[in-house]
Protein backbone atom coordinates (compact mmCIF):
# COMPACT_ATOMS: atom_id res chain seq x y z
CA UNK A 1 0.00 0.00 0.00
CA UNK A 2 1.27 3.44 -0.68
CA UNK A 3 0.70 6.11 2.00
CA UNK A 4 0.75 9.86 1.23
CA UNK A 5 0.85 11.79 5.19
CA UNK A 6 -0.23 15.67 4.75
CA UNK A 7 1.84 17.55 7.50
CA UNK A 8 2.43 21.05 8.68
CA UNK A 9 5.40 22.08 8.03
CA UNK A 10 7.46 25.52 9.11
CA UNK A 11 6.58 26.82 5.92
CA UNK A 12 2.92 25.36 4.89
CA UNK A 13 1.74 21.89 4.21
CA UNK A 14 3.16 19.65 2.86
CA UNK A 15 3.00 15.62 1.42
CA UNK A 16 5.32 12.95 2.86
CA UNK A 17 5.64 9.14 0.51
CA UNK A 18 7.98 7.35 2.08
CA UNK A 19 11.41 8.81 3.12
CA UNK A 20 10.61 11.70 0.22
CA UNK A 21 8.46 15.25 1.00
CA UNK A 22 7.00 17.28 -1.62
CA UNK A 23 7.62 20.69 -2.00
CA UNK A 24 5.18 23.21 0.88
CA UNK A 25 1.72 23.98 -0.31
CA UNK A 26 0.08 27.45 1.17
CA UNK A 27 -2.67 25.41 2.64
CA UNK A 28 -3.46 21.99 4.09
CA UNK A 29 -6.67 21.92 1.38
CA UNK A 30 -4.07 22.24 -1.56
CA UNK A 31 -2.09 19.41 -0.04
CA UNK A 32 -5.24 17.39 0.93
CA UNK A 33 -6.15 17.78 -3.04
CA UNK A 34 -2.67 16.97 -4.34
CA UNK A 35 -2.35 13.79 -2.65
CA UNK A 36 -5.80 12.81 -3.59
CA UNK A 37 -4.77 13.19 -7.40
CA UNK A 38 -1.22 11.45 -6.40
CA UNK A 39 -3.37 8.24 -4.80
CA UNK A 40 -6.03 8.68 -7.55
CA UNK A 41 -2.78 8.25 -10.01
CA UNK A 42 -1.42 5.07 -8.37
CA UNK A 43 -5.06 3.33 -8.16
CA UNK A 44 -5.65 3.30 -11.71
CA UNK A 45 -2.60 0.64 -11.76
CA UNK A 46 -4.32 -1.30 -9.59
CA UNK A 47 -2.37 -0.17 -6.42
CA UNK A 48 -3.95 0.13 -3.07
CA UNK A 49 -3.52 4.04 -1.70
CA UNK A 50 -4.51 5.73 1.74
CA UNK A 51 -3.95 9.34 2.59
CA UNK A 52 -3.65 10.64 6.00
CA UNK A 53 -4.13 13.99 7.24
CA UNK A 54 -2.09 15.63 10.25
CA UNK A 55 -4.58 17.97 12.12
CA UNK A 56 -4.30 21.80 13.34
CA UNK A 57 -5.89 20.42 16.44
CA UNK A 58 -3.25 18.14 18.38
CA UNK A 59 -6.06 16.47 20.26
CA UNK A 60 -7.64 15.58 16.90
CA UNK A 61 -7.00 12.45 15.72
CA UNK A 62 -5.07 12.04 12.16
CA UNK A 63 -7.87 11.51 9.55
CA UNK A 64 -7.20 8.58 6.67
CA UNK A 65 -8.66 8.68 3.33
CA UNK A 66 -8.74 5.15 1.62
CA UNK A 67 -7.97 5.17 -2.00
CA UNK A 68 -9.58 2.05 -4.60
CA UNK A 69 -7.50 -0.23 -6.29
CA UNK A 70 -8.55 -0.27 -10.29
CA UNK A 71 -9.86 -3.03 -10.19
CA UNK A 72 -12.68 -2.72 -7.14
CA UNK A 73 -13.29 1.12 -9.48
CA UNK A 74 -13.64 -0.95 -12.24
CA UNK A 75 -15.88 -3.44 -10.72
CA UNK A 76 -18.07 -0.61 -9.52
CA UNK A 77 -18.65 1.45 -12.62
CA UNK A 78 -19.04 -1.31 -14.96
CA UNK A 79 -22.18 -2.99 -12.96
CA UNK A 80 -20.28 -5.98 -12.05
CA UNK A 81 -20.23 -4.68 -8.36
CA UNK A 82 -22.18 -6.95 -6.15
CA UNK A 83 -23.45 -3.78 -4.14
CA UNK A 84 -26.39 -1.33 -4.17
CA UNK A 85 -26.32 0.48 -7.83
């Protein structure tokens, strides 16, 4: 699974994969958004993907964001999706 952790940094938000951080965004919502698209990217290989979001609130938990592998998007958009349509 590939994790993409927004955090505040000294100089805005930014997106940590791995031992690698993106450049600072001006807001967490920018970074919330890019990381989205970045997970979005990797699930249409048919990669697993979760995001997680640092808070402004330290007694706030750290939200997560599960991404869809291709194939369960697939699955889902085609009909073949066992669930509720």
């Amino acid at each position: 699974m590939y994790t993409f952790n927004v955090v505040k940094e000294p100089n805005g938000w930014s997106i940590q994969m791995g031992g690698h951080m993106s450049a600072p965004f001006r807001s967490r919502d920018m970074a919330i958004r890019e990381a989205k698209r970045l997970a979005d990217a990797i699930c249409c290989y048919g990669e697993t993907t979760e995001v997680t979001v640092e808070s402004n609130d330290p007694t706030e938990p750290v939200k997560r964001i599960k991404g869809m592998s291709r194939s369960l998007r697939e699955g889902i958009f085609s009909g073949r999706w066992p669930g509720p349509h």
